[in-house]
C-alpha atoms as a PDB file:
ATOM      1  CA  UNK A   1       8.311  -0.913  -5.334  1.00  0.00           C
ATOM      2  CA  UNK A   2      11.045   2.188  -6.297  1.00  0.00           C
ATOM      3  CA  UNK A   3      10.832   3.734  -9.460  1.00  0.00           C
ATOM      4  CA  UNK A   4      14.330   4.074 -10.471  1.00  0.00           C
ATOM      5  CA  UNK A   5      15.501   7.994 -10.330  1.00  0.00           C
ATOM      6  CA  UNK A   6      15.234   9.609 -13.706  1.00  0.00           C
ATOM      7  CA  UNK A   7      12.501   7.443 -14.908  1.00  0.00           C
ATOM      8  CA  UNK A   8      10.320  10.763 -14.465  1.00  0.00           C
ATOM      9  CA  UNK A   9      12.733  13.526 -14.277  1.00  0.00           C
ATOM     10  CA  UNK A  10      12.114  17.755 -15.228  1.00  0.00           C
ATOM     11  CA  UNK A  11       8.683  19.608 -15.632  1.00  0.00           C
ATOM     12  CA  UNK A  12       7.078  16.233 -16.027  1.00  0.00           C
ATOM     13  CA  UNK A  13       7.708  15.662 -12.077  1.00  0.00           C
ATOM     14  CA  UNK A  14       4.838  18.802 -11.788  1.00  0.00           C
ATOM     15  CA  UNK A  15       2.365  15.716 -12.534  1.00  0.00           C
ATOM     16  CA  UNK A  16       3.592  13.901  -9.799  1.00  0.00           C
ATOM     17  CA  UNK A  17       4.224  16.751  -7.420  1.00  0.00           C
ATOM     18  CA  UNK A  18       0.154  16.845  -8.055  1.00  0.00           C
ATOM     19  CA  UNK A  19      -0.942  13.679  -7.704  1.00  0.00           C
ATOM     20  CA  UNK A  20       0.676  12.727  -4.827  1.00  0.00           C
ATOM     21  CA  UNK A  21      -0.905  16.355  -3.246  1.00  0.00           C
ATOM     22  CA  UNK A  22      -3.946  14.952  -4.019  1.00  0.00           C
ATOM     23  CA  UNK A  23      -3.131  11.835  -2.443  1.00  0.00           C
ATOM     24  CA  UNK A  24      -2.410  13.831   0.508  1.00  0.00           C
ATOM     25  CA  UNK A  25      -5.401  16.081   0.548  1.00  0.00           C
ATOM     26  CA  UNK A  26      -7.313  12.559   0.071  1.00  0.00           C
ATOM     27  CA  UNK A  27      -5.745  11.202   3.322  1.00  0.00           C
ATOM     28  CA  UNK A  28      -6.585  14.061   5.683  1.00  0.00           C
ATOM     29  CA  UNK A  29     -10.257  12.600   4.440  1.00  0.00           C
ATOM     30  CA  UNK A  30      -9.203   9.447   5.856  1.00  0.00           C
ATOM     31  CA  UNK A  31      -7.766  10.475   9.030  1.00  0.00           C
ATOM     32  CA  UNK A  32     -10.696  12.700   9.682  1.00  0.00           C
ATOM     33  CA  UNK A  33     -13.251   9.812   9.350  1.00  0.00           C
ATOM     34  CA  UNK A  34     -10.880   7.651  11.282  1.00  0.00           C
ATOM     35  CA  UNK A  35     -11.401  10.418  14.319  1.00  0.00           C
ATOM     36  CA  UNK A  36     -14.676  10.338  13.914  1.00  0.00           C
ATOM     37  CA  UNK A  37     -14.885   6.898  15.481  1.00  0.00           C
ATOM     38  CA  UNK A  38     -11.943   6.504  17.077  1.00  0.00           C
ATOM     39  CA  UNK A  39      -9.840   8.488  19.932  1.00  0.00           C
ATOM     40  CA  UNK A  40      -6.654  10.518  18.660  1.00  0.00           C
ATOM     41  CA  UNK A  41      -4.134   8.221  20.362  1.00  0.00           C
ATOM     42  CA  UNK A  42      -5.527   5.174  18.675  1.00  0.00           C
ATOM     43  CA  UNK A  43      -5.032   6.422  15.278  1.00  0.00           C
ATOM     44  CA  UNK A  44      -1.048   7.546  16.398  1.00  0.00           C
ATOM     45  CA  UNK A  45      -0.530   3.941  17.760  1.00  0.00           C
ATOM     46  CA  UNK A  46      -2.214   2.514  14.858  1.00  0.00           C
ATOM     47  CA  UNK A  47      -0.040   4.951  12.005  1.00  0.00           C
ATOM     48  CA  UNK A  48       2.879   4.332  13.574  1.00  0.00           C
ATOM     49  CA  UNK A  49       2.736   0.632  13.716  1.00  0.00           C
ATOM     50  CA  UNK A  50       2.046   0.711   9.901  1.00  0.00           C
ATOM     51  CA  UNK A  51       5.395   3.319   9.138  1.00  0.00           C
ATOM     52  CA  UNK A  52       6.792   0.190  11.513  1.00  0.00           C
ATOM     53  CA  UNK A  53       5.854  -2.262   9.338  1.00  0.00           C
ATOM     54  CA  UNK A  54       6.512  -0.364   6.128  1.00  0.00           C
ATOM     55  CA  UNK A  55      10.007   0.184   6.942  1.00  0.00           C
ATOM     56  CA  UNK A  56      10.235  -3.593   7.714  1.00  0.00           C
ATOM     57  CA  UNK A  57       8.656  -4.423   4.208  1.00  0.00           C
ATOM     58  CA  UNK A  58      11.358  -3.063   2.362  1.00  0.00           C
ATOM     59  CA  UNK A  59      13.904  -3.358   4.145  1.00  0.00           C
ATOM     60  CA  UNK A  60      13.391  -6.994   5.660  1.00  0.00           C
ATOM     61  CA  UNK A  61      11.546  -8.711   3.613  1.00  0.00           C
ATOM     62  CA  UNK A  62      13.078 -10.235   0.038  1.00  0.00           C
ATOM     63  CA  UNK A  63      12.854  -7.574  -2.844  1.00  0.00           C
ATOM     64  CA  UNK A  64      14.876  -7.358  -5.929  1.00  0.00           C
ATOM     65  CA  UNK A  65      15.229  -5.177  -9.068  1.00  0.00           C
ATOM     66  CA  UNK A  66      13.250  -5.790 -12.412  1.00  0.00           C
ATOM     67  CA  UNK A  67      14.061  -2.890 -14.885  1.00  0.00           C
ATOM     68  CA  UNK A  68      12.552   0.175 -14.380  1.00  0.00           C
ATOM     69  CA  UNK A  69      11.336  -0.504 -10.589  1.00  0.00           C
ATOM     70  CA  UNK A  70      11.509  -2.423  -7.383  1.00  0.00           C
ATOM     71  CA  UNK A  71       9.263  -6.338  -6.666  1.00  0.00           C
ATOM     72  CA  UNK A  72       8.418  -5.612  -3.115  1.00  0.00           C
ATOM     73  CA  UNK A  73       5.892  -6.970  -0.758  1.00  0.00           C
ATOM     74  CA  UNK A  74       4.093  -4.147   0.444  1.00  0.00           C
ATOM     75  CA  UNK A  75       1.108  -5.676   2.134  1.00  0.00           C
ATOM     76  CA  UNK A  76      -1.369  -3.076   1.622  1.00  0.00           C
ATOM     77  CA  UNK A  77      -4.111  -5.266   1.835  1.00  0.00           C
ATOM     78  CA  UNK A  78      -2.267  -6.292   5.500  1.00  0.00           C
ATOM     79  CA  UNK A  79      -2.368  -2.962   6.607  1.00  0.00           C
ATOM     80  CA  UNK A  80      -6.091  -2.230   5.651  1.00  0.00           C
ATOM     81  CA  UNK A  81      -7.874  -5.172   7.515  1.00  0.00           C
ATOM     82  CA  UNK A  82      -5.543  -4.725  10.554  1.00  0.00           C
ATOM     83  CA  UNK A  83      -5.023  -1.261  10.960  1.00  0.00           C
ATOM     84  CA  UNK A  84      -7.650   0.996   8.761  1.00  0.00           C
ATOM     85  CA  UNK A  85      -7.697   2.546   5.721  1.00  0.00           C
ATOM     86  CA  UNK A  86      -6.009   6.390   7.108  1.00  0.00           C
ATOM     87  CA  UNK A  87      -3.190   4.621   9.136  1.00  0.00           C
ATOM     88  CA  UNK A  88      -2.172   2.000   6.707  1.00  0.00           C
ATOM     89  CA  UNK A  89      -1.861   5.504   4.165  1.00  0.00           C
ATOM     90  CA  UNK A  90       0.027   7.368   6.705  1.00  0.00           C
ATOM     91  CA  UNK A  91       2.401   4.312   7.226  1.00  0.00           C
ATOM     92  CA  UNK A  92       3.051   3.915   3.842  1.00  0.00           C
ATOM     93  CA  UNK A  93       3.927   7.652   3.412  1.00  0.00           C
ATOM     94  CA  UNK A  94       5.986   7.663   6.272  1.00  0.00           C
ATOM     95  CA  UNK A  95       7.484   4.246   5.580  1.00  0.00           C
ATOM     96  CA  UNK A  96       8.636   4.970   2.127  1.00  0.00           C
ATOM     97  CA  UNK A  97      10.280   8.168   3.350  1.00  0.00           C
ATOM     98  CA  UNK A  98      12.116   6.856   6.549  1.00  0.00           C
ATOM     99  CA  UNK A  99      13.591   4.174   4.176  1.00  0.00           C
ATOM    100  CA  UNK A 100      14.834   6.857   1.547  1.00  0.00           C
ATOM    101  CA  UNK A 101      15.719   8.744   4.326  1.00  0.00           C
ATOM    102  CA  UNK A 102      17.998   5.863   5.945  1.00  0.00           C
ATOM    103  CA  UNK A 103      18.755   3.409   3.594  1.00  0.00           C
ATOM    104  CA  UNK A 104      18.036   4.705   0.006  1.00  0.00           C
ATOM    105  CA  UNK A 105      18.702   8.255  -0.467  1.00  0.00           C
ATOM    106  CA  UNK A 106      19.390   8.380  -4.590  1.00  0.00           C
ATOM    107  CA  UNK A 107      15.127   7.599  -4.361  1.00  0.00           C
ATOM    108  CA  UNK A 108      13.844  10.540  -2.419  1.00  0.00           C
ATOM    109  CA  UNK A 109      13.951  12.645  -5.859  1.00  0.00           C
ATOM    110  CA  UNK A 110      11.097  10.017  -6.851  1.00  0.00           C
ATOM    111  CA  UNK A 111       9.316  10.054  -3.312  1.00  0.00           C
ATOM    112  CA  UNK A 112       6.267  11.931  -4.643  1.00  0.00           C
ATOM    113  CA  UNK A 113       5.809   9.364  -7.863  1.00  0.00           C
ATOM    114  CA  UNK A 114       6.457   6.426  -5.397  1.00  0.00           C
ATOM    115  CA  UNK A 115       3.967   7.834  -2.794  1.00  0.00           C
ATOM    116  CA  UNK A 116       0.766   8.247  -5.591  1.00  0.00           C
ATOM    117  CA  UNK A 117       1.923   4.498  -6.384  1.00  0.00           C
ATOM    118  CA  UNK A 118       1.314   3.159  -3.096  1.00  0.00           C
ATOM    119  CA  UNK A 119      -1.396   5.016  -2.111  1.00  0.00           C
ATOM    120  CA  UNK A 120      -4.088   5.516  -4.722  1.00  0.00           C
ATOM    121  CA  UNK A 121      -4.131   1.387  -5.152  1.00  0.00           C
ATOM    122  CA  UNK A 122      -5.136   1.552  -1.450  1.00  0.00           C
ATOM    123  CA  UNK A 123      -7.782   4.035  -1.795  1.00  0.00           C
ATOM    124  CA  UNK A 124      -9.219   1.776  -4.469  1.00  0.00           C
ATOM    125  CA  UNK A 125      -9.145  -1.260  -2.256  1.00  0.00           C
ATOM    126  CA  UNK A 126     -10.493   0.733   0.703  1.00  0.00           C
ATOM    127  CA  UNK A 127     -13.440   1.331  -1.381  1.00  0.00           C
ATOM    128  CA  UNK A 128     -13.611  -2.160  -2.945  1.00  0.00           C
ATOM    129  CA  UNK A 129     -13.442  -3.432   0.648  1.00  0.00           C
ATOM    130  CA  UNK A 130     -16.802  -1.385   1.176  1.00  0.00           C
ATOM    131  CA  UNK A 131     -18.721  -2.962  -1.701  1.00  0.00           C
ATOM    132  CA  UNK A 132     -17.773  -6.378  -1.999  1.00  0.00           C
ATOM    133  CA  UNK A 133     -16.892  -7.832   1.646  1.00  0.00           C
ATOM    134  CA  UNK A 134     -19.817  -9.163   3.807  1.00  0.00           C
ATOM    135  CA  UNK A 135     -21.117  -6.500   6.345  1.00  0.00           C
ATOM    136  CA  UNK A 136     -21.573  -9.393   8.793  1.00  0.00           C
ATOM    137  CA  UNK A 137     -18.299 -11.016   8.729  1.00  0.00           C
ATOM    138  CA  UNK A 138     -15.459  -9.040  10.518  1.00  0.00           C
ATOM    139  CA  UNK A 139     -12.104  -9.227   8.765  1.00  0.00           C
ATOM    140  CA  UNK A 140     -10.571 -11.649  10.949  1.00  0.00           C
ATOM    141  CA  UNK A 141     -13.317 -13.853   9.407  1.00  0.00           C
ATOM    142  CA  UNK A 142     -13.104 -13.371   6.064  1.00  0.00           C
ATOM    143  CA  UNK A 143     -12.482 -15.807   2.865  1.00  0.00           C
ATOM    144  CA  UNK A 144      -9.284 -16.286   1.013  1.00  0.00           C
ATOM    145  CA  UNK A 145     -11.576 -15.426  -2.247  1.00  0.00           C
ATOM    146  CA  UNK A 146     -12.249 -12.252  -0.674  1.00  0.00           C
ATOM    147  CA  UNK A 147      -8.565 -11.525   0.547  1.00  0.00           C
ATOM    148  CA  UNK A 148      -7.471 -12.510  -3.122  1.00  0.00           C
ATOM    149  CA  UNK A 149      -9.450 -10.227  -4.756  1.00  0.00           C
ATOM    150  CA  UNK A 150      -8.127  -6.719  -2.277  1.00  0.00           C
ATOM    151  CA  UNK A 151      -4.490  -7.713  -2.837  1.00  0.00           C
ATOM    152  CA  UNK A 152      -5.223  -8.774  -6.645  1.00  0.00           C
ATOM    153  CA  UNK A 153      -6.420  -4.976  -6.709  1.00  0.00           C
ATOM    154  CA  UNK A 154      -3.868  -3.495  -4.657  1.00  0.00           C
ATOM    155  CA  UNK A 155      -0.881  -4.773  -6.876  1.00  0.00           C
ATOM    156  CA  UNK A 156      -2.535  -4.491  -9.759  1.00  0.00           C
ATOM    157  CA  UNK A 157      -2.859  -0.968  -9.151  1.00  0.00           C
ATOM    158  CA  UNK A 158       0.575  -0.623  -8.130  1.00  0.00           C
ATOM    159  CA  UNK A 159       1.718  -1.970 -12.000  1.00  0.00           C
ATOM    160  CA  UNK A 160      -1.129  -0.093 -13.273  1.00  0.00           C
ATOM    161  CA  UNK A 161       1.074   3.551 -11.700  1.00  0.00           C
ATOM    162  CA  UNK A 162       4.287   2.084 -12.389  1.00  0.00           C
ATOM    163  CA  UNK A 163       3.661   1.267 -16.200  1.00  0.00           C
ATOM    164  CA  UNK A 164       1.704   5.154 -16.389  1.00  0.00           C
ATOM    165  CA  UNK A 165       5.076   6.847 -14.897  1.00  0.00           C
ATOM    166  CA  UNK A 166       7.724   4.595 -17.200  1.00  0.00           C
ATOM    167  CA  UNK A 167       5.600   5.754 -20.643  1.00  0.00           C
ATOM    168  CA  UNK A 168       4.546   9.242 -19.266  1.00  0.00           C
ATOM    169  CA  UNK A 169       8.204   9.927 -18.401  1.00  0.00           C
ATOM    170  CA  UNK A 170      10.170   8.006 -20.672  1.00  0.00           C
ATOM    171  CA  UNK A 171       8.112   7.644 -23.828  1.00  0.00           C
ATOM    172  CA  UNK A 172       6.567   4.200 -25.641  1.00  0.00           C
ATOM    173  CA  UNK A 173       8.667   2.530 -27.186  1.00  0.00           C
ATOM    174  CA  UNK A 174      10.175  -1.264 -27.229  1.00  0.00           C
ATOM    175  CA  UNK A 175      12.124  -0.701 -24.388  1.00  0.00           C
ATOM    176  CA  UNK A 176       9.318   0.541 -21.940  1.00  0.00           C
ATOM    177  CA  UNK A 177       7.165  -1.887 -23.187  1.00  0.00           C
ATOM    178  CA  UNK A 178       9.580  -4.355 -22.227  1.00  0.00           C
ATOM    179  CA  UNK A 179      10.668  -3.099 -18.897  1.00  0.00           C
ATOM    180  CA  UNK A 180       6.735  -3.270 -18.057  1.00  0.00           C
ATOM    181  CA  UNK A 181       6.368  -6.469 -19.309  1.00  0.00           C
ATOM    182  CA  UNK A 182       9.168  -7.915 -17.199  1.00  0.00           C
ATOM    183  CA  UNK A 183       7.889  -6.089 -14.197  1.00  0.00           C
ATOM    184  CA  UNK A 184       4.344  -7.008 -14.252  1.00  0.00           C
ATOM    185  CA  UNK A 185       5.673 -10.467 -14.829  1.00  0.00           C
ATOM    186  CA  UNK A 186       7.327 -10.156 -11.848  1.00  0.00           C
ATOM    187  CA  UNK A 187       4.821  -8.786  -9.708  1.00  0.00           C
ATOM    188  CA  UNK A 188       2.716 -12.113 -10.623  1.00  0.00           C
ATOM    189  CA  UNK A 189       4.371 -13.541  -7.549  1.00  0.00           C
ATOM    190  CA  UNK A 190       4.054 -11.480  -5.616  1.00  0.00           C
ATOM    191  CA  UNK A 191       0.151 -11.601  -6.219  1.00  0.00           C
ATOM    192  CA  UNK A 192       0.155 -15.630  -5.888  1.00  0.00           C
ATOM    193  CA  UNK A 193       1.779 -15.193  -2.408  1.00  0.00           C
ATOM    194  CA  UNK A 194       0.731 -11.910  -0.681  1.00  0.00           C
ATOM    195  CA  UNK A 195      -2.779 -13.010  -0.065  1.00  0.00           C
ATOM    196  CA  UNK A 196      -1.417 -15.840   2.180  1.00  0.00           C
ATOM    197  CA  UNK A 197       0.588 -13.691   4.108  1.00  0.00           C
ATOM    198  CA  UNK A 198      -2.870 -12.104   4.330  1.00  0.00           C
ATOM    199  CA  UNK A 199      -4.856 -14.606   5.598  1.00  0.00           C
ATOM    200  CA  UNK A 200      -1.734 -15.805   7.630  1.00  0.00           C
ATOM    201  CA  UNK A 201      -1.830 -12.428   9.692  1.00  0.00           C
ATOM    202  CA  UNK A 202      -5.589 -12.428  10.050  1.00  0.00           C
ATOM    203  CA  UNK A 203      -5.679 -15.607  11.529  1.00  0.00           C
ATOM    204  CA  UNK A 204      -3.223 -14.558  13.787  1.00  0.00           C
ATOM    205  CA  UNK A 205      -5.316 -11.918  14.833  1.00  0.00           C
ATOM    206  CA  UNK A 206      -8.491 -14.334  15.215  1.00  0.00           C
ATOM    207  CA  UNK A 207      -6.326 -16.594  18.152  1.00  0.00           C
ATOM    208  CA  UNK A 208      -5.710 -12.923  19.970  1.00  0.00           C
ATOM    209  CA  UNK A 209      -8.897 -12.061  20.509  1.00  0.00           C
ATOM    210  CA  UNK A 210      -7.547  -9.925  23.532  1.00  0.00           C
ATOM    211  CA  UNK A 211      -6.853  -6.878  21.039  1.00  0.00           C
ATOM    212  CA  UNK A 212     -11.010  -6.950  20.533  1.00  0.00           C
ATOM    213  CA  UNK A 213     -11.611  -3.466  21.104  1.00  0.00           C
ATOM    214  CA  UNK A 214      -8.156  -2.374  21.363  1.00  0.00           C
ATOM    215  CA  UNK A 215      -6.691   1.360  19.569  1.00  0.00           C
ATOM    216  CA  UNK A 216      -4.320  -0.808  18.335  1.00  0.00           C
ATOM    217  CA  UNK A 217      -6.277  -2.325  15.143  1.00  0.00           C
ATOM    218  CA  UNK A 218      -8.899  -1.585  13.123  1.00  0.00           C
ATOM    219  CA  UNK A 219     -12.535  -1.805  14.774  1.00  0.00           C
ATOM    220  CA  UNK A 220     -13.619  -4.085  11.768  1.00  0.00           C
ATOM    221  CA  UNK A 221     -11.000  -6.476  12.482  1.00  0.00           C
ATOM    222  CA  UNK A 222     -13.096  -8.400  14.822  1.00  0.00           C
ATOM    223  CA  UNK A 223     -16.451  -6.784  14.571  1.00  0.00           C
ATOM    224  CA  UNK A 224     -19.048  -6.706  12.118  1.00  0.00           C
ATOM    225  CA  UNK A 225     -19.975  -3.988  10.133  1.00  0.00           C
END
């Protein structure tokens, strides 16, 4: 998911210039609980396998335009159970910008309202994961009910910031309504499918049970809480 350049252009970029500091600020948090349990290295390995996999979302996997933004599939949900909550936010920071950097430079003016986009939906999740998934079941083990409803919240989150940006920056009107409309529309998809993909990796992950204990994923992948 891009914004399109312009959609929030002059001094109303100071809100996103904010948020996404905040978003920031909010993932040092994240990386300094993630260091807390878990040895320097092993949150490296584990960011940059999610800025890996970021990249390849865009770039690799099928995404098309619908009005004001991008239909992507991020997998934020993916990079939570797999990877933790301050890696998968590092990857998608990183992720997004590599790709403007490389592939899509006309969107780096909207990096900072694309960032707060991605990343506040997965702090939401992160802390929806905490309250509604069973202590005693490690990820690997977990329900497609329970995948459904992170990635339900993810995306929804994710048209929740892109509808916010298209009537804070350009005003509400018929069009924007419209433009919304057709992109939540489209995002329906992508919430129908995602959480298969989900499940698809995790059970991946269940026949490997060689990365048990491993820096490379998330302790909770194959341990209880």
């Amino acid at each position: 998911m891009h914004i399109e350049p312009g959609v929030v252009h002059g001094a109303k970029m100071m809100l996103a210039y904010g948020t996404a500091a905040a978003a920031g600020g909010y993932t040092l948090k994240l990386i300094a609980d993630d260091l807390k349990r878990r040895a320097l290295p092993s949150f490296v390995l584990r960011a940059a396998a999610a800025a890996v996999g970021v990249f390849a979302f865009f770039q690799v996997l099928p995404h098309f335009p619908v009005g004001i933004s991008e239909v992507h599939f991020i997998l934020g949900t993916t990079l939570l159970l797999l990877l933790g909550a301050g890696p998968a936010a590092v990857g998608l920071m990183a992720g997004l910008l590599i790709q403007g950097m490389l592939f899509a430079p006309t969107d780096l003016p909207m990096y900072f309202v694309n960032v707060t986009t991605l990343l506040v939906p997965l702090f939401a999740i992160h802390a929806l994961a905490q309250r509604i998934l069973p202590k005693d079941v490690a990820y690997v083990d977990l329900s497609y009910g329970h995948v459904l409803k992170l990635s339900a919240a993810y995306q929804g989150g994710v048209i929740a910031w892109v509808a916010f940006w298209v009537f804070y920056g350009q005003g509400v009107g018929a069009d924007t309504f419209a433009s919304v409309a057709s992109f939540g529309l489209a995002y329906m998809m992508v919430i129908a499918i995602e959480p298969l993909i989900d499940l698809a990796v995790l059970a991946g992950a269940k026949s490997l049970k060689g990365l048990k204990g491993s820096p490379l994923v998330a302790e909770r992948l194959y341990s209880a809480a």
